[in-house]
Protein backbone atom coordinates (compact mmCIF):
# COMPACT_ATOMS: atom_id res chain seq x y z
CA UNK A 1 -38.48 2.83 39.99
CA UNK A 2 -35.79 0.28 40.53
CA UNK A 3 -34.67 0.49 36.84
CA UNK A 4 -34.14 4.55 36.86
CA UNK A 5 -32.58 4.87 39.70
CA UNK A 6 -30.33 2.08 38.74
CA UNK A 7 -29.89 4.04 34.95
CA UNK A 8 -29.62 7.24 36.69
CA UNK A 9 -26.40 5.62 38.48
CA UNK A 10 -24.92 4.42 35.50
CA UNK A 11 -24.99 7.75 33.94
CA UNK A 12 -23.33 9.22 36.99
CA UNK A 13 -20.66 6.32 36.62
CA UNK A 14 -19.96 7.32 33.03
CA UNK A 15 -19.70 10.71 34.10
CA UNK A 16 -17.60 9.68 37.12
CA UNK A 17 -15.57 7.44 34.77
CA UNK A 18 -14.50 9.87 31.95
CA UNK A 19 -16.82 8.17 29.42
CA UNK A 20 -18.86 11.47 28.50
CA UNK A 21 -18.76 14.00 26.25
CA UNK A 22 -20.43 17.42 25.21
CA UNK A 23 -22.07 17.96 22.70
CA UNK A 24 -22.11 21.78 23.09
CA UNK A 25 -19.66 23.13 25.95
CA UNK A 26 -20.37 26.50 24.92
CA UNK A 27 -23.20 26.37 27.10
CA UNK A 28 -21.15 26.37 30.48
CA UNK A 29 -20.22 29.94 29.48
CA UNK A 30 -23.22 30.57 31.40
CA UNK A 31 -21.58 29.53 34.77
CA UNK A 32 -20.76 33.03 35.99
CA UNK A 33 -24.68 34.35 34.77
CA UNK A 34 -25.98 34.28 38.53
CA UNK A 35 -23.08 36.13 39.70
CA UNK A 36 -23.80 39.14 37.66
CA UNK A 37 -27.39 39.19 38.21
CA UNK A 38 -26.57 39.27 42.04
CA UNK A 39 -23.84 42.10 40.95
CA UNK A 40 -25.58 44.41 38.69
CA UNK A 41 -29.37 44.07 38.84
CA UNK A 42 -30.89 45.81 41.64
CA UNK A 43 -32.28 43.79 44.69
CA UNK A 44 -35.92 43.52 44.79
CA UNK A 45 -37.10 45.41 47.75
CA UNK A 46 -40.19 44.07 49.53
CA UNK A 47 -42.58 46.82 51.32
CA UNK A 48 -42.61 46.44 55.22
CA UNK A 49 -45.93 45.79 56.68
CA UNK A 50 -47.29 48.80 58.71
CA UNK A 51 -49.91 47.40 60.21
CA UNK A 52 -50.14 44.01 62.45
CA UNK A 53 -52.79 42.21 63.28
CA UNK A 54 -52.23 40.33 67.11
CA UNK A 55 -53.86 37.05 65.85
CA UNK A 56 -50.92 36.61 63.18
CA UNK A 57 -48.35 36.57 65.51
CA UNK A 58 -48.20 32.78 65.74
CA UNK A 59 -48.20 32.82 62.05
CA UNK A 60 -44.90 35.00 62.49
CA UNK A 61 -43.13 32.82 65.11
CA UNK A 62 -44.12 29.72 62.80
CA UNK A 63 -42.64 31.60 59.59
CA UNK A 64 -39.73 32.28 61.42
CA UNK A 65 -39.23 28.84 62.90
CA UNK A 66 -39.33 27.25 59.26
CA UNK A 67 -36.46 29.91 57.88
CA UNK A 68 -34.03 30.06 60.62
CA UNK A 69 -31.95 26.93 59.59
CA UNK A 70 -31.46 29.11 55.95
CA UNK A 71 -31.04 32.42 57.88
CA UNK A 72 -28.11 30.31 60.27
CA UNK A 73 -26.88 28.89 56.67
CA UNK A 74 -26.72 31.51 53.95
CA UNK A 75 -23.02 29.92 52.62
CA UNK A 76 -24.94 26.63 52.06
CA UNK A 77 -28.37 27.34 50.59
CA UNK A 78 -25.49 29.81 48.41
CA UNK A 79 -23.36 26.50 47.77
CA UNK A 80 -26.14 23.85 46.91
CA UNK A 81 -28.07 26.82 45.03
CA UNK A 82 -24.70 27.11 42.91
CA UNK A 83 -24.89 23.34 42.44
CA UNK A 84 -27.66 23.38 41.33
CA UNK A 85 -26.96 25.98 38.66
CA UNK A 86 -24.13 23.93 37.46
CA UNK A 87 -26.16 20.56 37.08
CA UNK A 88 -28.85 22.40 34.98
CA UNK A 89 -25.61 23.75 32.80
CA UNK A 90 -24.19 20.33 32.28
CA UNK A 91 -27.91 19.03 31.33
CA UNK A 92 -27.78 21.98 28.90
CA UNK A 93 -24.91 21.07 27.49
CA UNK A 94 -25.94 17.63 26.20
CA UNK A 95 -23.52 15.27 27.62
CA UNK A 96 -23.57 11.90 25.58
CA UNK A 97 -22.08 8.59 26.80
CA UNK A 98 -19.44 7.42 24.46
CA UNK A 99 -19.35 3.73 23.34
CA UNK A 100 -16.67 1.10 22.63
CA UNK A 101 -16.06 2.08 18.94
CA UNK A 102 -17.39 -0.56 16.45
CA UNK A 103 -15.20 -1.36 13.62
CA UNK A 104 -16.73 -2.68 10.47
CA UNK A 105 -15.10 -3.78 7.60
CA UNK A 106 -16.78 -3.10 3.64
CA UNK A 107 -15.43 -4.01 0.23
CA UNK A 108 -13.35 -1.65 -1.82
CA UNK A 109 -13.32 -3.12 -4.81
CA UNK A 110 -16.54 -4.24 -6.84
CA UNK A 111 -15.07 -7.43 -9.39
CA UNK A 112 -17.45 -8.52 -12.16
CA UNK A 113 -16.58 -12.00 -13.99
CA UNK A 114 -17.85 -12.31 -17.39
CA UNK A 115 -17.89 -15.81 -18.92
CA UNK A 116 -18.47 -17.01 -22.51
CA UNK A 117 -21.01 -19.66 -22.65
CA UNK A 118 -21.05 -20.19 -26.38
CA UNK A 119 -21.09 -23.22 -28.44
CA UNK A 120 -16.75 -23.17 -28.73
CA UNK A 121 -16.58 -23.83 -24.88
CA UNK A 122 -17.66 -27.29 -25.20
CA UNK A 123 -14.45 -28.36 -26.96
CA UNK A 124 -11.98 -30.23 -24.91
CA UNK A 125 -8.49 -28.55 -25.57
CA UNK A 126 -7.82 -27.44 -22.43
CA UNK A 127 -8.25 -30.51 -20.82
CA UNK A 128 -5.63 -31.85 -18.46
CA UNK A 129 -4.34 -35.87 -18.54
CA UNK A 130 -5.81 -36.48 -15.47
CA UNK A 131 -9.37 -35.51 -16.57
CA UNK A 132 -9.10 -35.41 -20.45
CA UNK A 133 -12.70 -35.36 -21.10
CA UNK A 134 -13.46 -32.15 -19.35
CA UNK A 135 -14.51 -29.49 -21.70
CA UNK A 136 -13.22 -25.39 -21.96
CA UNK A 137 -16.16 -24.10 -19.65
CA UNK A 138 -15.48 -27.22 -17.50
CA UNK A 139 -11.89 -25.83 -16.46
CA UNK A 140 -12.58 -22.30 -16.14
CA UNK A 141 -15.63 -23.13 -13.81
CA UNK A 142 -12.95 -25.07 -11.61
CA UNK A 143 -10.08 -22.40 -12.00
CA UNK A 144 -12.33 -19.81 -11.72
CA UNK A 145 -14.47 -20.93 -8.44
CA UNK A 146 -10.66 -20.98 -6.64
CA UNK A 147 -10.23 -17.79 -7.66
CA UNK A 148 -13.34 -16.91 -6.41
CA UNK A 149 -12.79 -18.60 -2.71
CA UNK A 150 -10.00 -16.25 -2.41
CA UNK A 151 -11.48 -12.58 -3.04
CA UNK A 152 -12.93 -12.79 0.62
CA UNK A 153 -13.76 -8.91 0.66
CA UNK A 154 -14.48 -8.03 -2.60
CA UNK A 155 -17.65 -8.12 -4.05
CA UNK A 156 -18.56 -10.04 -6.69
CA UNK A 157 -20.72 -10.70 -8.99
CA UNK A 158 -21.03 -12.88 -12.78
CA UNK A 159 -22.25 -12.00 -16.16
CA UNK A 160 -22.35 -14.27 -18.66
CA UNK A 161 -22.77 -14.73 -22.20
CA UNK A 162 -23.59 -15.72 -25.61
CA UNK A 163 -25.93 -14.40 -28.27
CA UNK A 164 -26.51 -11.82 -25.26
CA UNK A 165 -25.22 -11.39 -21.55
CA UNK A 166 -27.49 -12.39 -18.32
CA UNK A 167 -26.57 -11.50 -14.89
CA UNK A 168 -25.76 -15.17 -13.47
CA UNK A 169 -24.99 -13.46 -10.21
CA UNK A 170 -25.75 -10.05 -8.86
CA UNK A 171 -23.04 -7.96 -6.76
CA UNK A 172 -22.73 -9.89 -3.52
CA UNK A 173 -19.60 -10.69 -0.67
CA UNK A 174 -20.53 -14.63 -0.21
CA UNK A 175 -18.12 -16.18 -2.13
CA UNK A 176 -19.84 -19.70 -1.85
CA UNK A 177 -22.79 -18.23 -3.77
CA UNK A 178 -20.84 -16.96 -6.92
CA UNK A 179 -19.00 -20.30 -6.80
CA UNK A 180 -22.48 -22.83 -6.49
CA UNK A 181 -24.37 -20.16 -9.39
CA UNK A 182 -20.95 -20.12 -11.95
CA UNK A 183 -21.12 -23.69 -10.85
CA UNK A 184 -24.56 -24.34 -12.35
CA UNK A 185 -23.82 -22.86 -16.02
CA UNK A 186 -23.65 -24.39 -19.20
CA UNK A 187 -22.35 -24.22 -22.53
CA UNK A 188 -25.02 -22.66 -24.97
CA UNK A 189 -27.36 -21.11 -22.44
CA UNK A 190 -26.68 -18.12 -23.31
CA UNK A 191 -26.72 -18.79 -27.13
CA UNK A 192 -24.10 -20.32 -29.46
CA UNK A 193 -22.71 -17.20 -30.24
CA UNK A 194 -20.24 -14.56 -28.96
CA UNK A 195 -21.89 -11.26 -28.39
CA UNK A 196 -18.54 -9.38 -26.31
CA UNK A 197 -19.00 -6.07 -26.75
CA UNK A 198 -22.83 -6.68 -25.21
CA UNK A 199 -21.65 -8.23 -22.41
CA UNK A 200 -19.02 -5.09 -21.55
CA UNK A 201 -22.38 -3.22 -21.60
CA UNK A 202 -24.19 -5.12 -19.53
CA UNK A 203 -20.82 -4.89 -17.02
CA UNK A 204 -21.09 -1.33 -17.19
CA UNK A 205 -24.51 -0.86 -16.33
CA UNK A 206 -23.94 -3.75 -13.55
CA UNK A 207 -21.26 -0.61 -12.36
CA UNK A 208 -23.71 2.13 -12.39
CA UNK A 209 -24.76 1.79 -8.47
CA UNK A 210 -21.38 1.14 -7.10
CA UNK A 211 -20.09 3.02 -4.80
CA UNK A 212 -16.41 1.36 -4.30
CA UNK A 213 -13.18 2.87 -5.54
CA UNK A 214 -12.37 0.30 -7.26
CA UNK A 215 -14.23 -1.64 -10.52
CA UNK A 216 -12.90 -4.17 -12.24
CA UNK A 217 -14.19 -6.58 -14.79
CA UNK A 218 -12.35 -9.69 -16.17
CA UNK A 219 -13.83 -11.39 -19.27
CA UNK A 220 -13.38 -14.60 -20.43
CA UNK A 221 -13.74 -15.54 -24.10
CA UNK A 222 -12.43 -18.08 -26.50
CA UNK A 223 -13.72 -16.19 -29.57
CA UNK A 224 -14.41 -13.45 -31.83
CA UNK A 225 -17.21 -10.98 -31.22
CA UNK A 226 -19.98 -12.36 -33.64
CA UNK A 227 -22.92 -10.67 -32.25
CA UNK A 228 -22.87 -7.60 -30.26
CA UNK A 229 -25.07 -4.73 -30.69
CA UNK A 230 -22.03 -2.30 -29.84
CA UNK A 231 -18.40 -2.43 -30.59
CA UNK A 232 -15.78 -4.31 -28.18
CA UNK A 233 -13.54 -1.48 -28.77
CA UNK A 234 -16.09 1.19 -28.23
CA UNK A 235 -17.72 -0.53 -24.92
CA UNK A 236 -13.60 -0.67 -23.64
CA UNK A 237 -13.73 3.01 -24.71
CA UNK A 238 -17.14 3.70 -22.67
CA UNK A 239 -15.33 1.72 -19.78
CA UNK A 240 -12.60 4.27 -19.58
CA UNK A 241 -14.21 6.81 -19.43
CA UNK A 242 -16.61 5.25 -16.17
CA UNK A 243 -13.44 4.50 -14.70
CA UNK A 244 -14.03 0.89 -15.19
CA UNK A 245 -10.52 -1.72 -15.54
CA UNK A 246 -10.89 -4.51 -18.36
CA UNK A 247 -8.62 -7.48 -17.82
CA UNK A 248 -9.40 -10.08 -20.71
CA UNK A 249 -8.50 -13.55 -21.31
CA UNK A 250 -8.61 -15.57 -24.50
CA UNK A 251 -8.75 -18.84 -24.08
CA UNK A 252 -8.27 -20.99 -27.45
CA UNK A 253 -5.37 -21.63 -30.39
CA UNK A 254 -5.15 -18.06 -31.92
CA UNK A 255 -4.35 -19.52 -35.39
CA UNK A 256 -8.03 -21.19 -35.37
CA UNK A 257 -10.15 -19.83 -37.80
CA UNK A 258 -13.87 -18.98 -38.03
CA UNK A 259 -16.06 -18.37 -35.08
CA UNK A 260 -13.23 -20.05 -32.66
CA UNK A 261 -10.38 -17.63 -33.96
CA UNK A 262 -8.73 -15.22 -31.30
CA UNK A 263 -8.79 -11.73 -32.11
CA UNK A 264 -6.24 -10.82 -29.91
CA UNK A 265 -5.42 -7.86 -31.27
CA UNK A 266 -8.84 -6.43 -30.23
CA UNK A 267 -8.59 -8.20 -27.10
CA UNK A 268 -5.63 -6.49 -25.92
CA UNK A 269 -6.69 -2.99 -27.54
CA UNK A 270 -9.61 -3.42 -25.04
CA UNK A 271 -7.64 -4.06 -21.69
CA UNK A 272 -5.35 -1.57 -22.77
CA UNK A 273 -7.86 1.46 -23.24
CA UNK A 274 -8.78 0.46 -19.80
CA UNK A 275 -5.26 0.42 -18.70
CA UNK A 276 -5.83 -3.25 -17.49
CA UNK A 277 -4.02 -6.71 -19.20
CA UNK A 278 -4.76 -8.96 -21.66
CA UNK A 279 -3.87 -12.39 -21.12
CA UNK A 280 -4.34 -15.51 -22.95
CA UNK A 281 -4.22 -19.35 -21.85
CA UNK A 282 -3.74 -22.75 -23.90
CA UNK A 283 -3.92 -24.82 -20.87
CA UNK A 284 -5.53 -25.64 -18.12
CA UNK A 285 -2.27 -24.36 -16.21
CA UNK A 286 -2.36 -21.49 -18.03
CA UNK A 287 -5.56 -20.61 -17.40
CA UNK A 288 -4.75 -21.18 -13.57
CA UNK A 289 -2.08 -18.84 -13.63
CA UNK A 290 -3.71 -16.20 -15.54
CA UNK A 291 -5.87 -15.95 -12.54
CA UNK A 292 -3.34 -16.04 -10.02
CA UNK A 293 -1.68 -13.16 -12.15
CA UNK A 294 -5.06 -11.37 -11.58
CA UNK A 295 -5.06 -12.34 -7.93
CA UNK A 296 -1.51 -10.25 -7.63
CA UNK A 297 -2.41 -7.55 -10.12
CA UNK A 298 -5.68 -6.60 -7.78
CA UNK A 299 -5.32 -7.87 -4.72
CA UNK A 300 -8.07 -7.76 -1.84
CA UNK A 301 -8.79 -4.57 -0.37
CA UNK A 302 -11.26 -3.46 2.33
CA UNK A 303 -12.96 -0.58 3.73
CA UNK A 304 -12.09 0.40 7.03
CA UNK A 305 -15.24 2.40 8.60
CA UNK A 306 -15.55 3.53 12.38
CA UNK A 307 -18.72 3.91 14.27
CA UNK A 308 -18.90 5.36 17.68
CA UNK A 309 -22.04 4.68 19.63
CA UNK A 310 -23.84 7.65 22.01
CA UNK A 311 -26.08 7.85 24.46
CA UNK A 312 -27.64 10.38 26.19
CA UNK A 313 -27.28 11.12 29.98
CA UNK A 314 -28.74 14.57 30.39
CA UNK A 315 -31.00 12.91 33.20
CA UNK A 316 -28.51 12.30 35.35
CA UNK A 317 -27.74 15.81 36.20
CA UNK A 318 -31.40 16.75 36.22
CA UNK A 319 -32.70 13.59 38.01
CA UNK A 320 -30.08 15.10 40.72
CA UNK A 321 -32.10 18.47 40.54
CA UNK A 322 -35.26 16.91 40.98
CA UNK A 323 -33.95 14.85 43.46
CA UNK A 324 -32.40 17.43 45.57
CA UNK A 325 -35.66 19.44 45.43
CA UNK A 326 -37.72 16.73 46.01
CA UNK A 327 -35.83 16.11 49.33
CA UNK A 328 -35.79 19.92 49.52
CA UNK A 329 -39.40 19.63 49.89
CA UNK A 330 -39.82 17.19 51.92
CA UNK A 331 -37.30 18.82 54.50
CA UNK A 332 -38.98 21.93 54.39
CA UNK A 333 -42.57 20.31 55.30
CA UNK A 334 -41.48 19.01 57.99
CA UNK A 335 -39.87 21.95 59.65
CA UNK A 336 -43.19 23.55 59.28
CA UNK A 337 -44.85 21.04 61.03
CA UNK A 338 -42.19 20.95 63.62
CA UNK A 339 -42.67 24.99 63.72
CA UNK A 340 -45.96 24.12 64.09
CA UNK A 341 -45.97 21.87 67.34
CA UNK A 342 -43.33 24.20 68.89
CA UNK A 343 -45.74 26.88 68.61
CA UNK A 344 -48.64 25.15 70.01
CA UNK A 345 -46.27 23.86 72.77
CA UNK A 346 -45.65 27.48 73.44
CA UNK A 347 -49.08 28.99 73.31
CA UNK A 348 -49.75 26.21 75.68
């Protein structure tokens, strides 16, 4: 009992307090209702009794007793009854209590990484004179994972490949994840060879249940496409058309021949369809500020979203109604019984 009455209060201080609104105020059109019932339907007109009985004259003077204080007060019973009326409206009406809005904060941009794991990452050419023994996939892991820890926002996930692409890491907003998982891979488990235009596919389909604005992949090779099922150029194509940026990075001497030979040409053709960049590192410092190129070119964006909570407070008003006839009640019953002992009193 303690509990409602104590919620019943703090809907009546919301209301007080300008907290509340309704969720259909058209129903207070209904305030001046009584009024023309009282104004244009006819009175009810009660039959006078034409015959009485002596015996049921104490019931008269006892009737009479109990509805003299509402006789004496028409303007109140008129003024709580009209009260009452508007207390049923507002319950009608729905009044909700509004909540401190809650703020949250989504990614707006999905970002897929796609790294080549073939057999060419294991050579040492981008190795830097303070670690000179560290091998291609070595550096990028390190360059990459930075640029990882500072998309805080995006979501992210990584693909890599060789003879075919894997999903290393699904779509997810904890950037220590993606960093430990692209920490854990290693040349060749993938495959020795280069399969590119698979792994734009497998990007794409990655793609297919996003819902942010923004998609964005950036792939990583040091080699030509030596084993894809369908065409660089025509997955870049298919990319386009999903709306889907390509930024690409070669990594690697483009004079090398064989498997380790840069096709740049079809590297840039790619990120270009896309309208995204191709960009190409022979360095470890390169490779570091290809990424912080990237970082500029698409920088972190979030999703603003507002929530405001609501709660209902419709018993407030009625919990006054029942309340007031409650009381009502009570009041009455004991002016009979007070009507009552002044009768007896009197017969006595």
């Amino acid at each position: 009992m303690a509990d409602l009455l104590g919620e019943w209060w703090a809907a009546w201080a919301a209301v007080m307090g300008g907290h509340v609104t309704f969720e259909w105020p058209w129903v207070f059109a209904l305030l001046p209702a009584p009024w023309f019932v009282a104004r244009f339907v006819p009175e009810y007109e009660r039959e006078s009794p034409v015959l009485r009985v002596s015996f049921f004259r104490r019931l008269d003077r006892m009737a009479a007793s109990a509805e003299q204080p509402s006789v004496r007060r028409p303007a109140l019973r008129t003024f709580l009854l009209c009260i009452v009326w508007v207390l049923v409206l507002g319950a009608a009406a729905r009044p909700v209590e509004l909540g401190a809005p809650i703020h949250r904060e989504t990614a707006a941009r999905d970002l897929l990484l796609a790294v080549d794991l073939s057999g060419s990452m294991s050579a040492l050419d981008l190795a830097t004179p303070q670690a000179p023994k560290q091998s291609r996939l070595d550096v990028v892991k390190g360059v990459v994972s930075d640029f990882v820890s500072r998309r805080k926002g995006d979501r992210l996930g990584v693909v890599v490949f060789g003879d075919a692409p894997f999903i290393q890491v699904p779509f997810t907003t904890d950037t220590h994840v993606v960093g430990e998982l692209l920490g854990q891979t290693e040349v060749g488990m993938a495959g020795p060879r280069t399969a590119l235009g698979d792994a734009v596919g497998l990007c794409l389909r990655s793609f297919e249940r996003s819902e942010a604005h923004d998609r964005v992949a950036i792939v990583l090779t040091d080699g030509n496409d030596t084993g894809s099922l369908v065409d660089p150029l025509r997955a870049a194509r298919i990319a386009a058309e999903q709306n889907v940026r390509l930024y690409v990075i070669g990594v690697g001497n483009p004079r090398a021949m064989g498997e380790e030979s840069l096709n740049e040409e079809t590297l840039r053709a790619m990120a270009d369809t896309t309208h995204g960049r191709y960009l190409h590192a022979q360095s470890a410092q390169e490779l570091a500020a290809a990424y912080a190129e990237l970082d500029a070119l698409e920088p972190v964006r979030h999703r603003t979203t507002s929530y405001q909570p609501r709660r209902s407070v419709a018993f407030a008003p009625l919990g006054t109604v029942a309340l007031g006839f409650t009381l009502s009640a009570i009041l009455r019953a004991l002016l009979i019984v007070w009507g009552r002992l002044a009768s007896r009193r009197a017969d006595d």
